[in-house]
N, C-alpha and C. Protein backbone atom coordinates (compact mmCIF):
# COMPACT_ATOMS: atom_id res chain seq x y z
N UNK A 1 78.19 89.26 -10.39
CA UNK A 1 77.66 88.03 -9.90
C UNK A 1 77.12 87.25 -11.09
N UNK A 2 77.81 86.35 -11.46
CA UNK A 2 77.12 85.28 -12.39
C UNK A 2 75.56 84.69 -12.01
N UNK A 3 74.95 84.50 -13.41
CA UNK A 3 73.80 84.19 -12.57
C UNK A 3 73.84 82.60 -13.59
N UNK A 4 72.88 81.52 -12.92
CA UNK A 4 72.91 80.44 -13.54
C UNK A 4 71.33 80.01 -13.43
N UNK A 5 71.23 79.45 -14.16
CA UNK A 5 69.49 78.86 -14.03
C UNK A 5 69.30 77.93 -12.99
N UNK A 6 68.29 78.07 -12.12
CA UNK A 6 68.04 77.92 -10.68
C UNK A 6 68.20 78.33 -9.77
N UNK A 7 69.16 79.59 -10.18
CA UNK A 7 69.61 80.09 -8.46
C UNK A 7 68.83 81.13 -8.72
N UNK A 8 68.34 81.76 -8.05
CA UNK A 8 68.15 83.05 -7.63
C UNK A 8 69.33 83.99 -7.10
N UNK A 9 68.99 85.26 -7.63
CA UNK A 9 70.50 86.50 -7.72
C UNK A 9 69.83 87.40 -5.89
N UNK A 10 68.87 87.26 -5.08
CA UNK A 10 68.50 88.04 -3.98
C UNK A 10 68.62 86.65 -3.29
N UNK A 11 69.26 87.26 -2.36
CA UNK A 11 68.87 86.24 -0.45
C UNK A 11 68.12 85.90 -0.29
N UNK A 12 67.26 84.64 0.25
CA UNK A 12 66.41 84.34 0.73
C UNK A 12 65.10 84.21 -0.20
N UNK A 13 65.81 84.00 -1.71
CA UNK A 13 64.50 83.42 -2.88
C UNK A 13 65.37 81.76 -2.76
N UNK A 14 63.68 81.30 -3.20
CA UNK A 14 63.71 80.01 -3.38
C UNK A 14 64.70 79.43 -4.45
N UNK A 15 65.38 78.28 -4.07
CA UNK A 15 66.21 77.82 -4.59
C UNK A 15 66.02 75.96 -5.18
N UNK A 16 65.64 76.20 -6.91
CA UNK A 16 64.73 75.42 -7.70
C UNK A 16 65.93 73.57 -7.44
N UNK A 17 65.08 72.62 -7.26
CA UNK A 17 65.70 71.61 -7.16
C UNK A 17 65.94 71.23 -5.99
N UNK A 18 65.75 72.00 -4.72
CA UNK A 18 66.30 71.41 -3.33
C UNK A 18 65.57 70.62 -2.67
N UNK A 19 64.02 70.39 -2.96
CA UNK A 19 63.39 69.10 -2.67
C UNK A 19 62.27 69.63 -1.60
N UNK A 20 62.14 71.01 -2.00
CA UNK A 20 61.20 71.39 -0.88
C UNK A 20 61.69 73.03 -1.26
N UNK A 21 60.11 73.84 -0.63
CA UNK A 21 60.39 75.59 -0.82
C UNK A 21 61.59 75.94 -0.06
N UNK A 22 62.09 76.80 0.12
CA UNK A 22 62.86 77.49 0.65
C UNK A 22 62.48 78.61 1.43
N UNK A 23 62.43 79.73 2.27
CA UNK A 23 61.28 80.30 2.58
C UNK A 23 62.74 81.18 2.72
N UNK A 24 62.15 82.91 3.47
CA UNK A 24 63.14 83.58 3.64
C UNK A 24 64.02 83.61 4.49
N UNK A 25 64.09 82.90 5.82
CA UNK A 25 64.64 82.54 6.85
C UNK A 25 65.62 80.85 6.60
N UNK A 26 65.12 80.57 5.21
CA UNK A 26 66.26 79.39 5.00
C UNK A 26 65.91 78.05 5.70
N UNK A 27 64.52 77.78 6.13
CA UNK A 27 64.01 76.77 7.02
C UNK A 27 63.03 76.20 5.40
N UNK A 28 62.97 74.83 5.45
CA UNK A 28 62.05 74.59 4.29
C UNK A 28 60.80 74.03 5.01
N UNK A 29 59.91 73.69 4.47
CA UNK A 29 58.32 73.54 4.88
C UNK A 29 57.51 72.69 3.59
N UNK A 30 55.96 72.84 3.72
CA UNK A 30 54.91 72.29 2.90
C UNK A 30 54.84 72.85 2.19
N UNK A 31 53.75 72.80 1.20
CA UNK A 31 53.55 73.54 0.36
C UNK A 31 51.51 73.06 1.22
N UNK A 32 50.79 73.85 0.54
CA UNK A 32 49.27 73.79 1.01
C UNK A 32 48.63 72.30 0.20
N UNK A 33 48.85 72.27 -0.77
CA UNK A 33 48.32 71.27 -1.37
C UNK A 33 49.19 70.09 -0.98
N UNK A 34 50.24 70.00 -0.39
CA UNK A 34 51.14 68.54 0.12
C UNK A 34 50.16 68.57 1.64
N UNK A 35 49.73 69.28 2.46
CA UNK A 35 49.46 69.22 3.84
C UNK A 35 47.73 68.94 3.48
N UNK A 36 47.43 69.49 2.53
CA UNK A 36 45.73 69.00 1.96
C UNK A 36 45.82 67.07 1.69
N UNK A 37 47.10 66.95 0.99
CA UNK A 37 46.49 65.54 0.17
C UNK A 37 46.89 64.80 1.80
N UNK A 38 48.16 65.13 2.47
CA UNK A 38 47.96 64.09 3.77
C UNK A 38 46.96 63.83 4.34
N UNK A 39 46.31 65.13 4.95
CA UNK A 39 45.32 65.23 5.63
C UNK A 39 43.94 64.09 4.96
N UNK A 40 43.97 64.40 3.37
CA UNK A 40 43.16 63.28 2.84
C UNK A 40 43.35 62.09 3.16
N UNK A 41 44.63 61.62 3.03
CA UNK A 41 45.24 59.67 3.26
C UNK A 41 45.09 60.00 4.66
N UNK A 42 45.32 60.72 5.14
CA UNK A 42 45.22 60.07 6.66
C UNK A 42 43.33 60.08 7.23
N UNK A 43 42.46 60.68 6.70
CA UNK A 43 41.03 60.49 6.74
C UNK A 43 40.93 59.69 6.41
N UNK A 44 41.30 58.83 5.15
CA UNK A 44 40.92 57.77 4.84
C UNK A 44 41.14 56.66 5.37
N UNK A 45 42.49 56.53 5.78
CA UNK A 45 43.03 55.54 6.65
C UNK A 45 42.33 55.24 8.06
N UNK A 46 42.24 56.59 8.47
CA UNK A 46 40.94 56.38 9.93
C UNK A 46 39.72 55.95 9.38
N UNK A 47 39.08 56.44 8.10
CA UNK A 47 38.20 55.79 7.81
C UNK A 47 38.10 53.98 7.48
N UNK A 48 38.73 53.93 7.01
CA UNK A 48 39.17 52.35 6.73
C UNK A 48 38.88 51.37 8.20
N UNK A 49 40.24 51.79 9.09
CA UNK A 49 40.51 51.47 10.10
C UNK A 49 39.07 51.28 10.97
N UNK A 50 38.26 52.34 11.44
CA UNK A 50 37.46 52.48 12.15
C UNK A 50 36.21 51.73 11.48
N UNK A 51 36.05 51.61 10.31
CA UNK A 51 35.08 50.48 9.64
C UNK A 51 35.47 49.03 10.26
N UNK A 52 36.92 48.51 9.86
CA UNK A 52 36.89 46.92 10.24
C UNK A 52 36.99 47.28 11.84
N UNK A 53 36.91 48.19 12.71
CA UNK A 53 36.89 47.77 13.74
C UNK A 53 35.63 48.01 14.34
N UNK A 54 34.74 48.82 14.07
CA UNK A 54 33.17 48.09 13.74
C UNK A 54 32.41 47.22 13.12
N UNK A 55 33.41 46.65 12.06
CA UNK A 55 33.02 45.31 11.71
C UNK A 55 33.39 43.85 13.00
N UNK A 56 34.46 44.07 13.07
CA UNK A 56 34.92 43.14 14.24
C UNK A 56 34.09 42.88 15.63
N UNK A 57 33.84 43.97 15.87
CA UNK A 57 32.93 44.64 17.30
C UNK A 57 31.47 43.79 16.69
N UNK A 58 30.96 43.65 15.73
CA UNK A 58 29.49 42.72 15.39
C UNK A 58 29.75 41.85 15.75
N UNK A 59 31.06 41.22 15.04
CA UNK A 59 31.17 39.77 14.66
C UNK A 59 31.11 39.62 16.37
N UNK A 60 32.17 39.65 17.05
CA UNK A 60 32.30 39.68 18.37
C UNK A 60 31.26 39.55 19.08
N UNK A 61 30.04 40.68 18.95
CA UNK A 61 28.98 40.37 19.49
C UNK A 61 28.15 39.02 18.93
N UNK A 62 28.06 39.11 17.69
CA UNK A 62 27.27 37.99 17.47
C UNK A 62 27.51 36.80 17.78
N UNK A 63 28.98 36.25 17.59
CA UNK A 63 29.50 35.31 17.98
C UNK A 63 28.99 35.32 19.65
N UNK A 64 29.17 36.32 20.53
CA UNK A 64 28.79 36.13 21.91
C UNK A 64 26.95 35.51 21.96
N UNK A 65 25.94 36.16 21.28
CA UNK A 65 25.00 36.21 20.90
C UNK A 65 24.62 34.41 20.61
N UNK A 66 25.06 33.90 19.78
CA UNK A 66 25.28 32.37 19.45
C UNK A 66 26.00 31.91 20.20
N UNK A 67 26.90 32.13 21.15
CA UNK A 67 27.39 31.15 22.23
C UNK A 67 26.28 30.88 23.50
N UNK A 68 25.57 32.14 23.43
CA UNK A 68 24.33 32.50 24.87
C UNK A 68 23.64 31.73 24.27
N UNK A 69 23.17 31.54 23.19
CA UNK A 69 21.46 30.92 22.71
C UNK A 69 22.00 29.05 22.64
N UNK A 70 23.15 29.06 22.42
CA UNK A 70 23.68 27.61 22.45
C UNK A 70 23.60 27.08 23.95
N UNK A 71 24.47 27.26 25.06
CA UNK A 71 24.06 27.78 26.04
C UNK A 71 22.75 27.23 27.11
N UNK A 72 21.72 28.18 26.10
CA UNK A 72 20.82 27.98 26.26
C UNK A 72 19.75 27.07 26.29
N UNK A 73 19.65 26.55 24.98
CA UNK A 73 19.55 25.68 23.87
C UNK A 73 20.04 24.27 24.91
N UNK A 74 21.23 24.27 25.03
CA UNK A 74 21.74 22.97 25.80
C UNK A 74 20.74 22.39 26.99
N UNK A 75 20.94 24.08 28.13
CA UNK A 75 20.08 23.14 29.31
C UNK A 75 18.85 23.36 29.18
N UNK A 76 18.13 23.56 28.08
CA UNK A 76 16.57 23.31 28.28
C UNK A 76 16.32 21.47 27.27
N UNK A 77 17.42 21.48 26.69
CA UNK A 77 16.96 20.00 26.08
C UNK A 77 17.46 19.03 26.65
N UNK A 78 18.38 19.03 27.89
CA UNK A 78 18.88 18.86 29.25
C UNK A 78 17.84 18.35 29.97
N UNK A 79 17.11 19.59 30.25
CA UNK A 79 15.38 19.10 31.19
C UNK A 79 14.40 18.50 30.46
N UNK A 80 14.25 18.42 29.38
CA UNK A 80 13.04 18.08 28.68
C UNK A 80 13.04 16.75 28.86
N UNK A 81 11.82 16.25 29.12
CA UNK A 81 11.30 14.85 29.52
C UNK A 81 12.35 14.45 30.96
N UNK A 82 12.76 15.38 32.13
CA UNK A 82 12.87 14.88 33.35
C UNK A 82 12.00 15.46 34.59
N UNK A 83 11.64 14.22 34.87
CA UNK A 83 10.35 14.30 36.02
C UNK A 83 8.55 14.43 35.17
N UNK A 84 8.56 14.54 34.06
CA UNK A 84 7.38 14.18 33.65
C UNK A 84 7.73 13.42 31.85
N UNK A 85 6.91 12.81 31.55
CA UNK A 85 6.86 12.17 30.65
C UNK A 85 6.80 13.32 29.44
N UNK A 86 7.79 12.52 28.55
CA UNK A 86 8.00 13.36 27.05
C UNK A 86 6.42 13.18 26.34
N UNK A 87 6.33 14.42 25.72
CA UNK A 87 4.59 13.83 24.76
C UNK A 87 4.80 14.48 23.43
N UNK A 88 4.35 14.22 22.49
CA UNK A 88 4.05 15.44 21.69
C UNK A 88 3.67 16.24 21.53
N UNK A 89 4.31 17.30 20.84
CA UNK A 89 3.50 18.66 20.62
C UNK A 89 4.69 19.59 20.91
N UNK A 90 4.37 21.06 20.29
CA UNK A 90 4.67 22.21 20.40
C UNK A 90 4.85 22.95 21.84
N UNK A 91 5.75 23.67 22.13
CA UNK A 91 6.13 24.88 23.35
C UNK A 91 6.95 25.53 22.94
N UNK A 92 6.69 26.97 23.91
CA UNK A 92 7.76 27.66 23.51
C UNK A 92 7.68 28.54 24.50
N UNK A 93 8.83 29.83 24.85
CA UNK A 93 8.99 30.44 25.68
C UNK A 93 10.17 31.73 25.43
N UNK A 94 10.82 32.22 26.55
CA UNK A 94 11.62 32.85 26.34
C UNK A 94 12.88 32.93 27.16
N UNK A 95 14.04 33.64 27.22
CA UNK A 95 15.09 33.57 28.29
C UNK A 95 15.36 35.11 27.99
N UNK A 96 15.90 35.77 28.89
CA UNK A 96 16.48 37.22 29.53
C UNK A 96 15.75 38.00 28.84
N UNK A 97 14.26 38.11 29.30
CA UNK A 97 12.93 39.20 29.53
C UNK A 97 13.41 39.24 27.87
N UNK A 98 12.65 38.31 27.43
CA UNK A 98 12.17 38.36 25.84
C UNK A 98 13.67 38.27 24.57
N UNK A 99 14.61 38.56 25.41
CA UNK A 99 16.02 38.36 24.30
C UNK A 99 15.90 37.27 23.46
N UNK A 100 15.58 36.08 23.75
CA UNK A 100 16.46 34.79 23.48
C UNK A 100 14.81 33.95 23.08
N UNK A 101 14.33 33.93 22.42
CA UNK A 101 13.00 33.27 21.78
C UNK A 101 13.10 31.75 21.39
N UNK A 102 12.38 30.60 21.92
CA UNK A 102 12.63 29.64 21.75
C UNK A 102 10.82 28.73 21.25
N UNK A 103 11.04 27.71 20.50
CA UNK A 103 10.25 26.45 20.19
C UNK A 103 10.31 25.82 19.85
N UNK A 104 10.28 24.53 21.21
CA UNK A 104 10.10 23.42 20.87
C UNK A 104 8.95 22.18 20.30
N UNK A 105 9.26 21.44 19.65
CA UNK A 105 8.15 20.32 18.85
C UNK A 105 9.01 18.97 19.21
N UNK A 106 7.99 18.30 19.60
CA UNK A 106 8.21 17.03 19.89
C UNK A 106 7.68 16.18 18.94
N UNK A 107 8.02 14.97 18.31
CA UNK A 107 7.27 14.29 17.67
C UNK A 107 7.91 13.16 17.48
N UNK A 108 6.79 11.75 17.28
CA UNK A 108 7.75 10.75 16.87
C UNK A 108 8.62 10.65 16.03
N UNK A 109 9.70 9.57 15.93
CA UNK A 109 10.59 9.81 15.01
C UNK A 109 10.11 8.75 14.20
N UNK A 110 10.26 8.92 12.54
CA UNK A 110 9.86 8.06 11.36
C UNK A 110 11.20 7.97 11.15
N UNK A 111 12.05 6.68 10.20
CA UNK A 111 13.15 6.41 10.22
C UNK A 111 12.44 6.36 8.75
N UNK A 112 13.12 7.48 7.75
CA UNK A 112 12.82 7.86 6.21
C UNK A 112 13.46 6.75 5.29
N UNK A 113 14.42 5.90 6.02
CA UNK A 113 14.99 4.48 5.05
C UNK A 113 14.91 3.60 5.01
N UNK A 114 14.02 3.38 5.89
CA UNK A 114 13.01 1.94 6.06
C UNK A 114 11.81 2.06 6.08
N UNK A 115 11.16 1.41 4.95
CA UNK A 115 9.41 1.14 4.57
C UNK A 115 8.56 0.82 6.08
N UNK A 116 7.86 1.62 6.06
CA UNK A 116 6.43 1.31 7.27
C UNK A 116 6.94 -0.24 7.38
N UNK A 117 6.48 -0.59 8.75
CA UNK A 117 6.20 -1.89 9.04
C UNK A 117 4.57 -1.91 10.02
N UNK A 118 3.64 -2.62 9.18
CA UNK A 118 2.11 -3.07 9.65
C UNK A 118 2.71 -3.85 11.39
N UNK A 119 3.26 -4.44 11.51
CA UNK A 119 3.53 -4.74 12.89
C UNK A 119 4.86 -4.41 13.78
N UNK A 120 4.78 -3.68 14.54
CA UNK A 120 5.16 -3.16 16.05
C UNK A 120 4.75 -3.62 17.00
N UNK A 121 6.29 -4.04 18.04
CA UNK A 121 5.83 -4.16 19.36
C UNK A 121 5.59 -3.27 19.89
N UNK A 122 4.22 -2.91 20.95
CA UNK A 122 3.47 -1.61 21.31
C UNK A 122 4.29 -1.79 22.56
N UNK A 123 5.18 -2.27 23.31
CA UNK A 123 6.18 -2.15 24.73
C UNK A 123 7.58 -1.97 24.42
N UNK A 124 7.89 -1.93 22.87
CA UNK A 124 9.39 -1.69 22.68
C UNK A 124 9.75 -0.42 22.79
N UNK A 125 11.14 0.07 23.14
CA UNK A 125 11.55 1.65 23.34
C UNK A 125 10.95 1.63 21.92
N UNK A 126 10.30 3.59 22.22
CA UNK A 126 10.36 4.28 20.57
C UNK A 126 11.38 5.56 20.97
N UNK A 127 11.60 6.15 19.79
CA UNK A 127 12.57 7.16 19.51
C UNK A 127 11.46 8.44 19.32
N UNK A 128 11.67 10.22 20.19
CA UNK A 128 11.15 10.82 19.63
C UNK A 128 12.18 11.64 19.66
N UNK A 129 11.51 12.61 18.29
CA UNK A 129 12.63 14.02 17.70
C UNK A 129 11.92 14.88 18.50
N UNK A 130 13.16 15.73 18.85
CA UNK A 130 13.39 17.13 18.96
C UNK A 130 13.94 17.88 18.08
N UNK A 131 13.19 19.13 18.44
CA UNK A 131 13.59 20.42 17.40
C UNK A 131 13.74 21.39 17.61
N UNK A 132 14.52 22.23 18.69
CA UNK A 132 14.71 23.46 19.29
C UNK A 132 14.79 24.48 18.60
N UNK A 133 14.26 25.54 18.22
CA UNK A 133 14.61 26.52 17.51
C UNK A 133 14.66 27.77 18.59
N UNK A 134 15.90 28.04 18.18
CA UNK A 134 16.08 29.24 19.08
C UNK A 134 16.27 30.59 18.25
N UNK A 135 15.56 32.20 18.53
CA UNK A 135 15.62 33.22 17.89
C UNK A 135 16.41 34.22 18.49
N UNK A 136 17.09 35.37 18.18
CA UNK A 136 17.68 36.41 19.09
C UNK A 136 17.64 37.24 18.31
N UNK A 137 16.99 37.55 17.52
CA UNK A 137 17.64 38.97 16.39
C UNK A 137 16.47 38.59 15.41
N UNK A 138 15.79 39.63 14.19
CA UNK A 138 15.52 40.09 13.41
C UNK A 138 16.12 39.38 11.81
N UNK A 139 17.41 39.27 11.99
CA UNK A 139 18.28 38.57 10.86
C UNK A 139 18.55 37.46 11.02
N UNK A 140 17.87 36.40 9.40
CA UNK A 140 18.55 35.55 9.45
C UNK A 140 19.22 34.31 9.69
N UNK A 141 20.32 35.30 10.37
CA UNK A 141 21.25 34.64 10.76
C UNK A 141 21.18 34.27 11.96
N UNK A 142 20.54 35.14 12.76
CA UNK A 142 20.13 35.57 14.57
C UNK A 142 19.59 34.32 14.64
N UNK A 143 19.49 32.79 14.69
CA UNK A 143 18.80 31.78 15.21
C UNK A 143 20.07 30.76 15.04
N UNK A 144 19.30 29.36 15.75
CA UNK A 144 19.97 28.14 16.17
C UNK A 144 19.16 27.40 15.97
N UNK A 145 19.09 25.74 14.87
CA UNK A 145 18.08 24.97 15.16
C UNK A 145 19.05 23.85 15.52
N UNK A 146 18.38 23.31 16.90
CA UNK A 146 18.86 21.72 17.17
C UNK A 146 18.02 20.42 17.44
N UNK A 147 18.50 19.48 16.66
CA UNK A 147 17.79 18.38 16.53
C UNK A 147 18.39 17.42 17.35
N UNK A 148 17.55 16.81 17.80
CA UNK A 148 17.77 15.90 18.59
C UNK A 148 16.79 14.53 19.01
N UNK A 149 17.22 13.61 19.43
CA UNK A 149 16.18 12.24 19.07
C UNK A 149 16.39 11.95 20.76
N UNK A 150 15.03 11.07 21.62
CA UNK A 150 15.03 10.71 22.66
C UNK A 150 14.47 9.49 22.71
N UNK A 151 14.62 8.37 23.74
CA UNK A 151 14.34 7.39 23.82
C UNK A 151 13.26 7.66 25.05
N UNK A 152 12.22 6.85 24.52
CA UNK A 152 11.27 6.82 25.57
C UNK A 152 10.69 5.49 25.61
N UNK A 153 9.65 4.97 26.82
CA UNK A 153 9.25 3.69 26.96
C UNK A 153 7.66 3.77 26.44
N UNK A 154 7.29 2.26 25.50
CA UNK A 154 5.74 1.94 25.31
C UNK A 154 5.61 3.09 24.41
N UNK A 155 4.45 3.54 24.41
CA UNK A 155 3.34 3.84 23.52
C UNK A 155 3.50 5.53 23.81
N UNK A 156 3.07 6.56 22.94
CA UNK A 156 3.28 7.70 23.05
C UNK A 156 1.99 8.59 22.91
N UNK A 157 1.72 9.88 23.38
CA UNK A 157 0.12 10.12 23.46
C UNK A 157 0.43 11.74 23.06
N UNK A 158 -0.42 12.49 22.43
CA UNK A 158 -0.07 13.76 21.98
C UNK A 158 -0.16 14.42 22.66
N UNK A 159 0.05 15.61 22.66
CA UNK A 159 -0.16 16.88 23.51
C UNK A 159 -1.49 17.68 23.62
N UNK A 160 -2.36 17.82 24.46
CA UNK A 160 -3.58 18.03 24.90
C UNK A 160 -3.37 19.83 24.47
């Protein structure tokens, strides 16, 4: 029997170059360290994976989080000054048993690009600002401020 480099001279030895062991039954397989490094890429890959999809799952919430406080935000500056007169001053409150933290400030509005004027008609509409600040979270980011200006009649009186 000639022998040549790579073959093996007994049955069922491995045979060098075929792209995989050879085993004694002639079926080929892993080797331990090829079934170790998969097992690594594929941990990692779940690791990867399962990060942006707990990243996504925040965003998701938060985004829901800022659609509720907007929402929110809308129909309370909706009611403000209907059925009693707008005044100045500070309030505040809450929505869904303490979630959603809100305060409002009322105040006249100063128009910052035009110099004081010593005379005003005391019966002309004035303009007052609003300033909603809404809280939901600890971070940040967790709030909403909205501004907003109202027309009211005559003369304006502060908040007691």
């Amino acid at each position: 029997m000639a022998h040549r480099r790579g073959l093996a001279d007994r049955a069922g030895e491995a045979v060098a170059g075929g792209g995989g062991a050879v085993n004694r039954s002639g079926q080929q397989g892993f080797t331990l360290i090829e079934v170790i490094i998969a097992f690594a890429l594929l941990a990692l890959a779940l690791t990867l994976l399962l990060g942006s999809l707990s990243g996504a799952a925040r965003q998701v919430r938060n985004a829901n989080d800022a659609g509720r406080a907007a929402l929110h935000a809308q129909s309370l500056l909706a009611q403000v000054g209907v059925g009693r007169a707008l005044q100045a001053g500070t309030t505040d409150g809450e929505w869904e048993n303490g979630r959603y933290r809100w305060q409002l400030q009322v105040a006249p509005f100063v128009d910052r690009t035009r110099p004081p004027s010593p005379m005003t008609d005391p019966g002309a509409p004035r303009l007052m600002q609003l300033q909603l600040d809404v809280r939901w979270g600890e971070a940040a980011g967790e709030s909403l401020q909205v501004r907003s200006l109202r027309r009211i009649a005559g003369g304006v009186e502060a908040a007691p």
